[in-house]
C-alpha atoms as a PDB file:
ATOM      1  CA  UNK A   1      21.921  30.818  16.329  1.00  0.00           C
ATOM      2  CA  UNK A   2      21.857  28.957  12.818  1.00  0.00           C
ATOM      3  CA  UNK A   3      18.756  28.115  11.384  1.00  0.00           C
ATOM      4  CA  UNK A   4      19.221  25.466   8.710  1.00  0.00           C
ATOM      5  CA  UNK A   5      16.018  25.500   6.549  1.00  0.00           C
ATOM      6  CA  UNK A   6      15.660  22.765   3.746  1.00  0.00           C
ATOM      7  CA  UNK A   7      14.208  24.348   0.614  1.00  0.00           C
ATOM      8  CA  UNK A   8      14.378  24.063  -3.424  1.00  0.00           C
ATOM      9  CA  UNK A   9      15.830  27.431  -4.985  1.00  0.00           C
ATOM     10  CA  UNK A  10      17.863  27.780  -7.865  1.00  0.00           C
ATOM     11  CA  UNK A  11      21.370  26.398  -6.837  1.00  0.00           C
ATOM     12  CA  UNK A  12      22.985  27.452 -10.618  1.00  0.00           C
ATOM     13  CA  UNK A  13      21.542  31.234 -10.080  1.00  0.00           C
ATOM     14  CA  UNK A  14      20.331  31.975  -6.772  1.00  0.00           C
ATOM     15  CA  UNK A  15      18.689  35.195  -7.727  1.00  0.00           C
ATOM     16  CA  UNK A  16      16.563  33.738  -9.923  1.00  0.00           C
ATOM     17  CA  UNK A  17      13.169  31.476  -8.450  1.00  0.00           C
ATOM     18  CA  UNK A  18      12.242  28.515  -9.812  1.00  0.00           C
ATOM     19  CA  UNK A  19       8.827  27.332 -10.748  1.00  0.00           C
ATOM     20  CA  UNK A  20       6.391  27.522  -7.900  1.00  0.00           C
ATOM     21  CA  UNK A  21       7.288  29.390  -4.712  1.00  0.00           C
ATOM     22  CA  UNK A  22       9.812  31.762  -4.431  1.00  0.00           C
ATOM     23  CA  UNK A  23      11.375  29.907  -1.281  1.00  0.00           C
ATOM     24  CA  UNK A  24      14.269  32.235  -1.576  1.00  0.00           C
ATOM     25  CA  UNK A  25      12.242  35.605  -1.202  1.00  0.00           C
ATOM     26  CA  UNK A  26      10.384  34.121   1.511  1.00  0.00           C
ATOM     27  CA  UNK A  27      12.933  33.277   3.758  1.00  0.00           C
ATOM     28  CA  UNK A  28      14.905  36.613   3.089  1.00  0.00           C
ATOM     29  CA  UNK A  29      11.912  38.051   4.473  1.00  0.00           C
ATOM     30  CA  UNK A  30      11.632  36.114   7.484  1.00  0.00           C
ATOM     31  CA  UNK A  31      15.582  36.574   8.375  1.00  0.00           C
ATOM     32  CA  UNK A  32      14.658  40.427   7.927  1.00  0.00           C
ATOM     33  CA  UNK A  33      12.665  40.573  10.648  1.00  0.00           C
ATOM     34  CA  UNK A  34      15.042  38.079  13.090  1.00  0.00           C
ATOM     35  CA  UNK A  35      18.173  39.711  13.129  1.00  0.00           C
ATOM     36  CA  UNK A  36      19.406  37.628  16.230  1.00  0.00           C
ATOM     37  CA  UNK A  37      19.161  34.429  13.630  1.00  0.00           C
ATOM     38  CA  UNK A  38      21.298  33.526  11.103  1.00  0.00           C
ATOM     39  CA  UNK A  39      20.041  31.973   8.346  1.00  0.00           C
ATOM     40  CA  UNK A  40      21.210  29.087   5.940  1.00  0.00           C
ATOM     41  CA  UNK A  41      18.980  27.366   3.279  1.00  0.00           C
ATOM     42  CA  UNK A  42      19.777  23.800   2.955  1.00  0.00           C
ATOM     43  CA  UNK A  43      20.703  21.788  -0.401  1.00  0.00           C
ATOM     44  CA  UNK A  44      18.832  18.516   1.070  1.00  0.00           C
ATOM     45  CA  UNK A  45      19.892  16.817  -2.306  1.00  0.00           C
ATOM     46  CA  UNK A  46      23.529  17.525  -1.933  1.00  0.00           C
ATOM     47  CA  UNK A  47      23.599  16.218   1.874  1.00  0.00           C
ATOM     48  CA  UNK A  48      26.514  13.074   1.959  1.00  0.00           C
ATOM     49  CA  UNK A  49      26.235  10.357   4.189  1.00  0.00           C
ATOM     50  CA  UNK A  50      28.900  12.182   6.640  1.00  0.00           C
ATOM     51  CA  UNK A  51      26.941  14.889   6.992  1.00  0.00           C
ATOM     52  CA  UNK A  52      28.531  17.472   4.313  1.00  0.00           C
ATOM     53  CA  UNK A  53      25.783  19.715   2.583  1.00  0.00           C
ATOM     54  CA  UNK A  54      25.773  22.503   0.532  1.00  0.00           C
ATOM     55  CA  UNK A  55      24.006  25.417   1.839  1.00  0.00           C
ATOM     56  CA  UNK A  56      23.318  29.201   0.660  1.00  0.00           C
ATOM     57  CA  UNK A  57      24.445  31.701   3.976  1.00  0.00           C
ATOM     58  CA  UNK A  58      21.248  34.455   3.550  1.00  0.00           C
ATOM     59  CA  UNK A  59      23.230  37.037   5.457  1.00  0.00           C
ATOM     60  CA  UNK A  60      26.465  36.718   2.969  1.00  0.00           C
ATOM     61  CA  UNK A  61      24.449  35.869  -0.017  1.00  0.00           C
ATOM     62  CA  UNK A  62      26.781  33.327  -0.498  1.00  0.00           C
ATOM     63  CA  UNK A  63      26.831  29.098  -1.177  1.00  0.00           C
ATOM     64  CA  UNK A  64      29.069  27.358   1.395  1.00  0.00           C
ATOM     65  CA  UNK A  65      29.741  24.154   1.954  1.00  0.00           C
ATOM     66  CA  UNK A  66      29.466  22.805   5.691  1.00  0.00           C
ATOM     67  CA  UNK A  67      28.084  19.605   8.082  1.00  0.00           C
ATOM     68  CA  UNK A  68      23.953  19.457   8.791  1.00  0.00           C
ATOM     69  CA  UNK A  69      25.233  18.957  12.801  1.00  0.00           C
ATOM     70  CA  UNK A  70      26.257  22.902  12.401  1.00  0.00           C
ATOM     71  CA  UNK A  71      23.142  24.271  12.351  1.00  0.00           C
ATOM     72  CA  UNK A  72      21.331  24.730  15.894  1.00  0.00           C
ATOM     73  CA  UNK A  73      17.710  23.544  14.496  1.00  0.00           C
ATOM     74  CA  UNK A  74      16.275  22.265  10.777  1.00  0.00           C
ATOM     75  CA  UNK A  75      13.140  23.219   9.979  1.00  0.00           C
ATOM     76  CA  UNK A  76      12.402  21.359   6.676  1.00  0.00           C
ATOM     77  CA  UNK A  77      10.124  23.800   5.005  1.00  0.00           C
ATOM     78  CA  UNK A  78       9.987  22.099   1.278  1.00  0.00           C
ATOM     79  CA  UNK A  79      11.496  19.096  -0.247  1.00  0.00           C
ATOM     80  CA  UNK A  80      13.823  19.539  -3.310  1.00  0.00           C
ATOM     81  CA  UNK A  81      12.235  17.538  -6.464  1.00  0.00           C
ATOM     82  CA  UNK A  82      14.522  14.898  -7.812  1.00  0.00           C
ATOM     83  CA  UNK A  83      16.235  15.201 -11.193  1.00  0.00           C
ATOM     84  CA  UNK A  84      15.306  11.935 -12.079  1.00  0.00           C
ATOM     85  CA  UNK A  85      11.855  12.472 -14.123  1.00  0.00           C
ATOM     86  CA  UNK A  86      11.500   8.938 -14.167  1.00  0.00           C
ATOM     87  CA  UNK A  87      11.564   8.632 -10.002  1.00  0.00           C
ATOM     88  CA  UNK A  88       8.157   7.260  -8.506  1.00  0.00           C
ATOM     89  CA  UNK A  89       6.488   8.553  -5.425  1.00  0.00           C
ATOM     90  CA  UNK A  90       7.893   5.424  -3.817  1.00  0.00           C
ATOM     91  CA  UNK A  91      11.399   5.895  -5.122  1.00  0.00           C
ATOM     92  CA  UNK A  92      11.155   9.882  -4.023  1.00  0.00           C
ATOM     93  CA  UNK A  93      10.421   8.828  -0.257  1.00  0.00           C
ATOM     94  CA  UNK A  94      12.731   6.761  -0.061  1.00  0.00           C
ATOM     95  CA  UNK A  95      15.429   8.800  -1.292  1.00  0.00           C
ATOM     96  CA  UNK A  96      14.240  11.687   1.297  1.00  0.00           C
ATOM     97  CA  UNK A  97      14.141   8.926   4.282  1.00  0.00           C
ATOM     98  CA  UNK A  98      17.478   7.958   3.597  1.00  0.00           C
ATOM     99  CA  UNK A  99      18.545  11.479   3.882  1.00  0.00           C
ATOM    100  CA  UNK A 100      16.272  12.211   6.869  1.00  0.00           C
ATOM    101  CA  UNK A 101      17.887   9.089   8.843  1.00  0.00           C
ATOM    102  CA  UNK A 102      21.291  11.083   9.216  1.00  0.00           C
ATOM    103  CA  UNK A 103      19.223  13.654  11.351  1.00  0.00           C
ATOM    104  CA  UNK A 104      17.846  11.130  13.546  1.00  0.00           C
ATOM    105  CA  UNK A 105      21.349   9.388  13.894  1.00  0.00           C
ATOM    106  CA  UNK A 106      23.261  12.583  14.746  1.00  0.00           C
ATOM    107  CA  UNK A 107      20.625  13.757  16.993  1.00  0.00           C
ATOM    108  CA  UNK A 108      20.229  16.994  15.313  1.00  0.00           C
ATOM    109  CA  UNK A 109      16.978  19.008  16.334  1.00  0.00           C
ATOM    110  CA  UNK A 110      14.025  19.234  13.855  1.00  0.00           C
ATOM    111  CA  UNK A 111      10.949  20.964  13.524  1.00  0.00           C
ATOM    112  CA  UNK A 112       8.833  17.938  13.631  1.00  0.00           C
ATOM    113  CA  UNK A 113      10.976  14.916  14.590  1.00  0.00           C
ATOM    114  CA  UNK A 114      11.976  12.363  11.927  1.00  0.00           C
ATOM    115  CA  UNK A 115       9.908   9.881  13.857  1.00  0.00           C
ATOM    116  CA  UNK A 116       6.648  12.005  13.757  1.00  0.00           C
ATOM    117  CA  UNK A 117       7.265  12.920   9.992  1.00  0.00           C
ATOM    118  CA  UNK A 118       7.165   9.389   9.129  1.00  0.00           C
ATOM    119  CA  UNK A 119       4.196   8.885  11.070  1.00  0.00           C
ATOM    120  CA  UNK A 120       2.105  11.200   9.205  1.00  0.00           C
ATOM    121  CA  UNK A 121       4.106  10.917   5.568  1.00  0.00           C
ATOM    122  CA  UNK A 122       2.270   6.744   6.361  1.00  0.00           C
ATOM    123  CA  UNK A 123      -1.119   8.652   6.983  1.00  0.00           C
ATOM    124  CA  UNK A 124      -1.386   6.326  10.424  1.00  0.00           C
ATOM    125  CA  UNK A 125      -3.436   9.156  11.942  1.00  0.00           C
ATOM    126  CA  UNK A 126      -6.018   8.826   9.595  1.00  0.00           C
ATOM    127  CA  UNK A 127      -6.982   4.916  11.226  1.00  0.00           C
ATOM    128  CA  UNK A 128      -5.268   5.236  14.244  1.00  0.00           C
ATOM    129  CA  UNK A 129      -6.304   8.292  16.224  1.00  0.00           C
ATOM    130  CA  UNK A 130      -9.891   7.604  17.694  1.00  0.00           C
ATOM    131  CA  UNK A 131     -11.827  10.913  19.127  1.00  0.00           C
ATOM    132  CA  UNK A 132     -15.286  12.209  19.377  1.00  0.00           C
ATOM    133  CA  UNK A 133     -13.997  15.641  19.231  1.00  0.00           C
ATOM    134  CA  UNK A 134     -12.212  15.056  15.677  1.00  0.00           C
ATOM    135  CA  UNK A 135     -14.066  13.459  12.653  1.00  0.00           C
ATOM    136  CA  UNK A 136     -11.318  11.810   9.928  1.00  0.00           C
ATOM    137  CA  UNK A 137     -12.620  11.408   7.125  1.00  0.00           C
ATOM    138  CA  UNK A 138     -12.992   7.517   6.277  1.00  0.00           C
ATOM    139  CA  UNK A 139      -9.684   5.848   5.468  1.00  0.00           C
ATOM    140  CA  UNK A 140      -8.497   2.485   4.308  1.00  0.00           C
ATOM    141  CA  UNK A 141      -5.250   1.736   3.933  1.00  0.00           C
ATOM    142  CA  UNK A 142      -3.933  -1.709   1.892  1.00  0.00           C
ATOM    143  CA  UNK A 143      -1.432  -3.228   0.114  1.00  0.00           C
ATOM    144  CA  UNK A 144      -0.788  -1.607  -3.263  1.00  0.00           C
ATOM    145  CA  UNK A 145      -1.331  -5.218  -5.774  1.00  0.00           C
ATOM    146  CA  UNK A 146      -4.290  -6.171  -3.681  1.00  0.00           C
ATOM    147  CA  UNK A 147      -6.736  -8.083  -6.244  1.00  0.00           C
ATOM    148  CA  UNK A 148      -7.957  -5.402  -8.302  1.00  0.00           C
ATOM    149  CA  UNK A 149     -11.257  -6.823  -9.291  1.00  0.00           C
ATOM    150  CA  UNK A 150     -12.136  -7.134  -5.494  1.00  0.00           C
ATOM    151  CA  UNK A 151     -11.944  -3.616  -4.919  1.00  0.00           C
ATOM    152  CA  UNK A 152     -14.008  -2.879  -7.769  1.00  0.00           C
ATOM    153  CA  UNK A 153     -16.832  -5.206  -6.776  1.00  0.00           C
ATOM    154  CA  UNK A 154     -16.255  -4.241  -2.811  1.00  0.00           C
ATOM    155  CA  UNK A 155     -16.626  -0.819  -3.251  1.00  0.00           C
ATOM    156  CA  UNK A 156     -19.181  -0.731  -6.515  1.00  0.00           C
ATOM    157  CA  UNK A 157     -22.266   1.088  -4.699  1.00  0.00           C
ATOM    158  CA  UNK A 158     -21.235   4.789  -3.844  1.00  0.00           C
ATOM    159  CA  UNK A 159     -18.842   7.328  -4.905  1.00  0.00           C
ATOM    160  CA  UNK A 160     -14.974   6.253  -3.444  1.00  0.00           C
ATOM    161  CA  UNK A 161     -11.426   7.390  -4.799  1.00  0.00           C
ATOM    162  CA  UNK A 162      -8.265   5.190  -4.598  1.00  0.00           C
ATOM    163  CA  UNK A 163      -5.027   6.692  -4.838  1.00  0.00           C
ATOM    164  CA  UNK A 164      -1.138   6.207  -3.445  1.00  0.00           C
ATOM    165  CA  UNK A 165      -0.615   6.498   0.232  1.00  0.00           C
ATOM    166  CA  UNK A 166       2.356   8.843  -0.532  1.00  0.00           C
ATOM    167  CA  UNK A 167       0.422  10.904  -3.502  1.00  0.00           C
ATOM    168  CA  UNK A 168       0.881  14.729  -4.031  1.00  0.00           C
ATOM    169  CA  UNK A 169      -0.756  17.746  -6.200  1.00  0.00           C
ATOM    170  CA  UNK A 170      -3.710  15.069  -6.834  1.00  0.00           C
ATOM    171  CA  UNK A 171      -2.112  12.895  -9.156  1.00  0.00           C
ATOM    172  CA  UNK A 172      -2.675   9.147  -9.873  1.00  0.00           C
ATOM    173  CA  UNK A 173      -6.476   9.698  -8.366  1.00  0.00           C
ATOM    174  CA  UNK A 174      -9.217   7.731  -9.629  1.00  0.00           C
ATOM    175  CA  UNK A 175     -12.659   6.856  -9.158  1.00  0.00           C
ATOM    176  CA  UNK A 176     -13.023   3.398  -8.090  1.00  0.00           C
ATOM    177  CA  UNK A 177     -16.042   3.050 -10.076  1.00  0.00           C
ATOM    178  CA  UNK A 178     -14.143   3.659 -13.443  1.00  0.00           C
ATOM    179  CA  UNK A 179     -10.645   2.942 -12.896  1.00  0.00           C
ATOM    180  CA  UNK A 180      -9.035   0.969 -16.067  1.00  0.00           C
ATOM    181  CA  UNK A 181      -6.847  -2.149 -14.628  1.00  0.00           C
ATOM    182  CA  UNK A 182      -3.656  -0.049 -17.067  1.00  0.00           C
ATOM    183  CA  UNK A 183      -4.535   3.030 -14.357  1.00  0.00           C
ATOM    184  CA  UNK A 184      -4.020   0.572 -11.298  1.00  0.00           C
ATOM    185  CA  UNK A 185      -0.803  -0.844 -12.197  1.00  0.00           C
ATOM    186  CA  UNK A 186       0.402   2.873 -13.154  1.00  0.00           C
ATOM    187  CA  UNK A 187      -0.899   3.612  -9.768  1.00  0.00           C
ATOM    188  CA  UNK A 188       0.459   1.025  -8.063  1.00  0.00           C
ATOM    189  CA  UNK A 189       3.743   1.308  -9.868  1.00  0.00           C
ATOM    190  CA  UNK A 190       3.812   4.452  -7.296  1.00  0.00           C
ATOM    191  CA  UNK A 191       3.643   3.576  -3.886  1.00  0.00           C
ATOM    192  CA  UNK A 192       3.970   0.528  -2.015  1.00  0.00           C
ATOM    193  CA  UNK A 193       0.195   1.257  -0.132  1.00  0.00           C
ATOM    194  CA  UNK A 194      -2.461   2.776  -1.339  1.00  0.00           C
ATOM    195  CA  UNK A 195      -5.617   4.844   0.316  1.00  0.00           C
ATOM    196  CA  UNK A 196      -9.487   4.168  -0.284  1.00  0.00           C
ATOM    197  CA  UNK A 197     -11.239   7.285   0.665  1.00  0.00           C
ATOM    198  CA  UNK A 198     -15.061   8.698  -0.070  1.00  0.00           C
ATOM    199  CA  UNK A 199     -15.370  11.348  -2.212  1.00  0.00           C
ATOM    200  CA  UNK A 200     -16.931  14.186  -1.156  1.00  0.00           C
ATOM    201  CA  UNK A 201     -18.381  16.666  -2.872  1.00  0.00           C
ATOM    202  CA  UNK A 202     -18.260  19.225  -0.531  1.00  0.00           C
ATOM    203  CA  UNK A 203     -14.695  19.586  -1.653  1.00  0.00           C
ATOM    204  CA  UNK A 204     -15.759  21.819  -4.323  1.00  0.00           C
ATOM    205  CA  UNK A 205     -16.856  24.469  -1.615  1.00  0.00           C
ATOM    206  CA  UNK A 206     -13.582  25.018  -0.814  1.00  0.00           C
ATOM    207  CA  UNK A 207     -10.951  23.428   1.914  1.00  0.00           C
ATOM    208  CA  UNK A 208      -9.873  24.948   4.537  1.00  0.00           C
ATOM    209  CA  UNK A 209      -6.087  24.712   6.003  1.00  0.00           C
ATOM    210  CA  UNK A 210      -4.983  26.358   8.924  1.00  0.00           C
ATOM    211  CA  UNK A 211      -0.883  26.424  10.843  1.00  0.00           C
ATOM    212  CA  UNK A 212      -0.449  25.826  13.719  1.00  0.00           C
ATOM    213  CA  UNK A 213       2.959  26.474  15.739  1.00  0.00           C
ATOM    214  CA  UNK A 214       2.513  23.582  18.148  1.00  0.00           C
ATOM    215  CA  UNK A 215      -0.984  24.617  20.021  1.00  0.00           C
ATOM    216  CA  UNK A 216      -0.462  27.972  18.911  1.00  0.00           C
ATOM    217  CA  UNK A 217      -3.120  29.337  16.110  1.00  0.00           C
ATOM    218  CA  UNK A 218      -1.385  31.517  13.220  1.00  0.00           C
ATOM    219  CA  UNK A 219      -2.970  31.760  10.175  1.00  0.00           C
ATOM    220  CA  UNK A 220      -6.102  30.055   7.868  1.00  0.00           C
ATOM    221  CA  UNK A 221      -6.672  30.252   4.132  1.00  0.00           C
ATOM    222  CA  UNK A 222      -9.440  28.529   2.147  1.00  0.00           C
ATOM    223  CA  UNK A 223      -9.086  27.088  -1.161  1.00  0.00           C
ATOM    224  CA  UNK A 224     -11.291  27.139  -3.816  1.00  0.00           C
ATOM    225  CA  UNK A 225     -10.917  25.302  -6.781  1.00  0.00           C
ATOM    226  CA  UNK A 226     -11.590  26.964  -9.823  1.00  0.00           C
ATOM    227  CA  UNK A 227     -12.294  23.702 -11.997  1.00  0.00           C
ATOM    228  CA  UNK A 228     -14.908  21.754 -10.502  1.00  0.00           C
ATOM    229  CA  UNK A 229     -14.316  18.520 -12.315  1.00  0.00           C
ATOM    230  CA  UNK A 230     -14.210  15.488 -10.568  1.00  0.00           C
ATOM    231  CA  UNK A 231     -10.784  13.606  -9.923  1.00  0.00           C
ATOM    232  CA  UNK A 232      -8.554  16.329 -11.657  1.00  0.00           C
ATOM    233  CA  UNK A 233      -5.431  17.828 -10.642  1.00  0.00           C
ATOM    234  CA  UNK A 234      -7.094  21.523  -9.687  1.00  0.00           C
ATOM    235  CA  UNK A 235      -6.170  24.790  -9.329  1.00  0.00           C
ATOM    236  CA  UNK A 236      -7.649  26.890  -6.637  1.00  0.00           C
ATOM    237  CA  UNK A 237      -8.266  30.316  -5.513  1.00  0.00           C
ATOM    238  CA  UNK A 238      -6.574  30.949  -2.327  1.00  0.00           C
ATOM    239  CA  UNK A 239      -8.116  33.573  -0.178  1.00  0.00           C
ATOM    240  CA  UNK A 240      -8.042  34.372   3.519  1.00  0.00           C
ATOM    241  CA  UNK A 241      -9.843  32.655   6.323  1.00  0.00           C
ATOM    242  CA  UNK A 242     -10.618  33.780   9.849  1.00  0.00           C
ATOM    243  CA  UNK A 243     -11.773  29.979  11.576  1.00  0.00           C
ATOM    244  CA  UNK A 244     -13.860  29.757  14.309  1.00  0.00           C
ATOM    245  CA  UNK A 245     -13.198  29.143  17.492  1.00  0.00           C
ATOM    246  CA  UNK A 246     -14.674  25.726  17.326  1.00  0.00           C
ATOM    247  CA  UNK A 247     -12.265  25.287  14.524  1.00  0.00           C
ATOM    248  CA  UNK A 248      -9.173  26.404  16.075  1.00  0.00           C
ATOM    249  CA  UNK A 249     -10.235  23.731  19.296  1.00  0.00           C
ATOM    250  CA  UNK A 250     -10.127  20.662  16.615  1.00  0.00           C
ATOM    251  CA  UNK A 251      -6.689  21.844  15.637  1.00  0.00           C
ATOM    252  CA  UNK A 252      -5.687  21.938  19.193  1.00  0.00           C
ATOM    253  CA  UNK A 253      -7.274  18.820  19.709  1.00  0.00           C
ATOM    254  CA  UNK A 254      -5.303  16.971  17.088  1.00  0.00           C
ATOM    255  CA  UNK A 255      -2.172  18.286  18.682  1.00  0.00           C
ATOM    256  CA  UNK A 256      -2.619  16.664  22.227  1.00  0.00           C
ATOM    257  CA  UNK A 257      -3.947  13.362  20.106  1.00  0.00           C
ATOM    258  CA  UNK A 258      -0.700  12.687  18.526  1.00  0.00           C
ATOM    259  CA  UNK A 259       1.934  10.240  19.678  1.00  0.00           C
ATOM    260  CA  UNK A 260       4.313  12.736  19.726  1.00  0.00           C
ATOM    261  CA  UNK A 261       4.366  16.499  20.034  1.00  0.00           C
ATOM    262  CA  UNK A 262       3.767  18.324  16.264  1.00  0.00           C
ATOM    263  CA  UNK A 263       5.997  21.489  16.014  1.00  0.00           C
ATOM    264  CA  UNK A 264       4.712  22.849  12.971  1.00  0.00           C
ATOM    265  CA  UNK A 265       1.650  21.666  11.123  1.00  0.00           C
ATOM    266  CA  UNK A 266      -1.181  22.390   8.982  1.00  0.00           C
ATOM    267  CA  UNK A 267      -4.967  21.184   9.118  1.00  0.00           C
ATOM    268  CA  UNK A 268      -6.951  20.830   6.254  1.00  0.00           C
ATOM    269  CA  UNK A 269     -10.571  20.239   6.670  1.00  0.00           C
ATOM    270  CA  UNK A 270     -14.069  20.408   4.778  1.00  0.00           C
ATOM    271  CA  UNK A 271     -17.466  21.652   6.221  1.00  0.00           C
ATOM    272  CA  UNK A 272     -20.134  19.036   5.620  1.00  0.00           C
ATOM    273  CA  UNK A 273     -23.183  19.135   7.177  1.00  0.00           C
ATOM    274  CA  UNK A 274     -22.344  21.851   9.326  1.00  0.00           C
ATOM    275  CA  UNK A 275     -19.391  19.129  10.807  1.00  0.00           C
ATOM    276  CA  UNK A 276     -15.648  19.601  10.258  1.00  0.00           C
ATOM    277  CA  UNK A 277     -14.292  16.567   8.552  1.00  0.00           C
ATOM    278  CA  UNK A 278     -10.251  16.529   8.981  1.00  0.00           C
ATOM    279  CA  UNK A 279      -9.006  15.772   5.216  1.00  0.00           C
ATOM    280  CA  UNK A 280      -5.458  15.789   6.599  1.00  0.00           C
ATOM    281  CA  UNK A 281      -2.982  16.615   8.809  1.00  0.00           C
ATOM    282  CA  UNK A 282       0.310  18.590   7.115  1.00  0.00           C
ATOM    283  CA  UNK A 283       3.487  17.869   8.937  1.00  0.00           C
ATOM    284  CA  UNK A 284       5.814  16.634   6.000  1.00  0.00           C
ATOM    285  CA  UNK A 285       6.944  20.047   4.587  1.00  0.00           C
ATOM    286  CA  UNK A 286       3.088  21.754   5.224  1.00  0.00           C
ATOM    287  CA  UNK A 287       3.151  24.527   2.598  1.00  0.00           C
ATOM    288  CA  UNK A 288       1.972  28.059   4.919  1.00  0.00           C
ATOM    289  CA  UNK A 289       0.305  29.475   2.259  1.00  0.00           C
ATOM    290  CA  UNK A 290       1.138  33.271   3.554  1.00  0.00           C
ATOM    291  CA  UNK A 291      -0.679  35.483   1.478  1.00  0.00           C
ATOM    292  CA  UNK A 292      -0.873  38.421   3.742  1.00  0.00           C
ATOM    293  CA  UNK A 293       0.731  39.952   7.032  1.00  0.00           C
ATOM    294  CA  UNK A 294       4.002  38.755   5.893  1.00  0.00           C
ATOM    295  CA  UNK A 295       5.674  40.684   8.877  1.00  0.00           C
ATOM    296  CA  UNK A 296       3.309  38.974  11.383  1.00  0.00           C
ATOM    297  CA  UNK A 297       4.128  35.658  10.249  1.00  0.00           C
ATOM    298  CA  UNK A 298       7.757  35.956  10.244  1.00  0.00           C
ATOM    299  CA  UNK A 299       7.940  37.086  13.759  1.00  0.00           C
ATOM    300  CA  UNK A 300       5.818  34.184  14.875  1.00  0.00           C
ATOM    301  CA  UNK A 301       7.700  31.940  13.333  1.00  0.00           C
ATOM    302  CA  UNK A 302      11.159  33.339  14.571  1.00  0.00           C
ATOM    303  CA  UNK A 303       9.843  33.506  18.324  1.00  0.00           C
ATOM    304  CA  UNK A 304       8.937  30.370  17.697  1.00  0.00           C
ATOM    305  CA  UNK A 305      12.416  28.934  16.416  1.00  0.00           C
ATOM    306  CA  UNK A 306      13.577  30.725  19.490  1.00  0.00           C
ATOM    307  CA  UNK A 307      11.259  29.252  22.045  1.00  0.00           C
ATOM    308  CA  UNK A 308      12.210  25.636  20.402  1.00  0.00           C
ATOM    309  CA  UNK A 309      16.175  26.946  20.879  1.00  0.00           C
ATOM    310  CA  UNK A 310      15.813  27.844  24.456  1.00  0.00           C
END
């Protein structure tokens, strides 16, 4: 069975990673412990509008060329960054849509159907899904150009952060409160909707993420930043996290509350007041953040290719 799995590595020198996450090392390890799967990583940028793609074959350590309707299921793990340094968030998901489109049109299985990744990459769940059991944090979505001097005066008592719909590593985030008209063009410049969310302070605790295969529990890490300044980019330590059970029902929760069925996804969440307040919902490449019990992890996830296979 051929696993296609989208993922940036280093297409001039495979051996070698690039910056951030050694994708290639990681999925070595996982075909290491599947030997009844074969393996392929995915060029996503090279894929043509028949279908070619380039792809590198993990068992013959090799870069082939082939059609994305050869593989048996996708699973796409991490988007590859454009060359273009001048590409906006808008311009970046629209690129990827085009190229996810093809998989919808050739009926090619996914983990996490096209349909349901464009559901959450628009943050609908956020407004849309209504439960007593699950707490959203406050959302409000509009129009990226809406009158800037209304939102300032609408939201000028409290503490609330505007950023792009489609935003990512906390860039282009700002405090409505001080937020320069220049910094809301920029920001708008970036994505065709844009979010209005509280800030929370309880953020600099530490949030939580946990994976989920379908309503299956794996694994939980928390992240802690390590600088506490408001509105910046941070960096975090990333440690371990057993949830409770309590916890692990919200996640399970979310998955029955979803128009369609999530294969793979990741819930991050905040404690405040002793509540758990859903930051977001992960089903657009959600990073796994395996820091330990690497074996444990790739078996899960290779029974669970297999499960989705049979």
């Amino acid at each position: 069975m051929e696993i296609g799995i989208v993922a940036p590595i280093n297409w001039t020198n495979p051996g070698i990673p690039i910056d951030g996450v050694d994708y290639m090392k990681q999925i070595k390890n996982i075909a290491s412990f599947n030997d009844d799967l074969n393996f392929f990583i995915l060029n996503f940028e090279s894929i043509k509008e028949d279908g070619d793609v380039i792809f590198y074959d993990i068992n013959k350590n090799e870069i082939g060329n082939g059609k994305i309707e050869d593989f048996c299921l996708i699973h796409f793990l991490d988007f590859e960054p454009s060359n273009n340094i001048s590409e906006s968030l808008v311009q970046k998901w629209h690129r990827i849509n085009s190229k996810l489109k093809q998989f919808e049109e050739k009926k090619i299985l996914t983990i996490n159907s096209v349909k349901l990744i464009n559901y959450c990459f628009e943050k609908k769940y956020l407004t849309e899904i209504k439960d007593d059991e699950v707490n959203f944090i406050q959302t409000r979505i509009l129009k990226s150009g809406t009158n800037f001097e209304k939102i300032k005066q609408e939201y000028r008592n409290g503490s609330f952060i505007i950023k792009p719909l489609n935003g990512e590593s906390g860039n282009y985030v700002f405090e409505i409160e001080s937020i320069s008209i220049e910094n809301y063009l920029k920001m708008c410049d970036q994505s065709e909707n844009l979010i209005i969310q509280p800030f929370r302070k309880e953020v600099q605790n530490g949030e939580y993420s946990m994976l989920f295969f379908r309503e299956k529990y794996c694994h939980a890490i928390v992240r802690t930043p390590v600088n506490i300044k408001k509105l910046l980019p941070p960096k975090f330590n990333i440690t371990k996290y057993i949830p409770s059970t309590k916890e692990i029902e919200v996640g399970n929760k979310i998955f029955s509350l979803f128009p369609e069925k999530l294969d793979i996804f990741r819930v991050d969440f905040i404690k405040a007041k002793k509540e758990i307040l859903i930051m977001e919902v992960e089903s657009v490449d959600p990073f796994h953040y395996v820091i330990e019990n690497f074996r444990e992890y790739s078996e899960k996830i290779g029974a669970f290719y297999k499960m989705i296979l049979n």
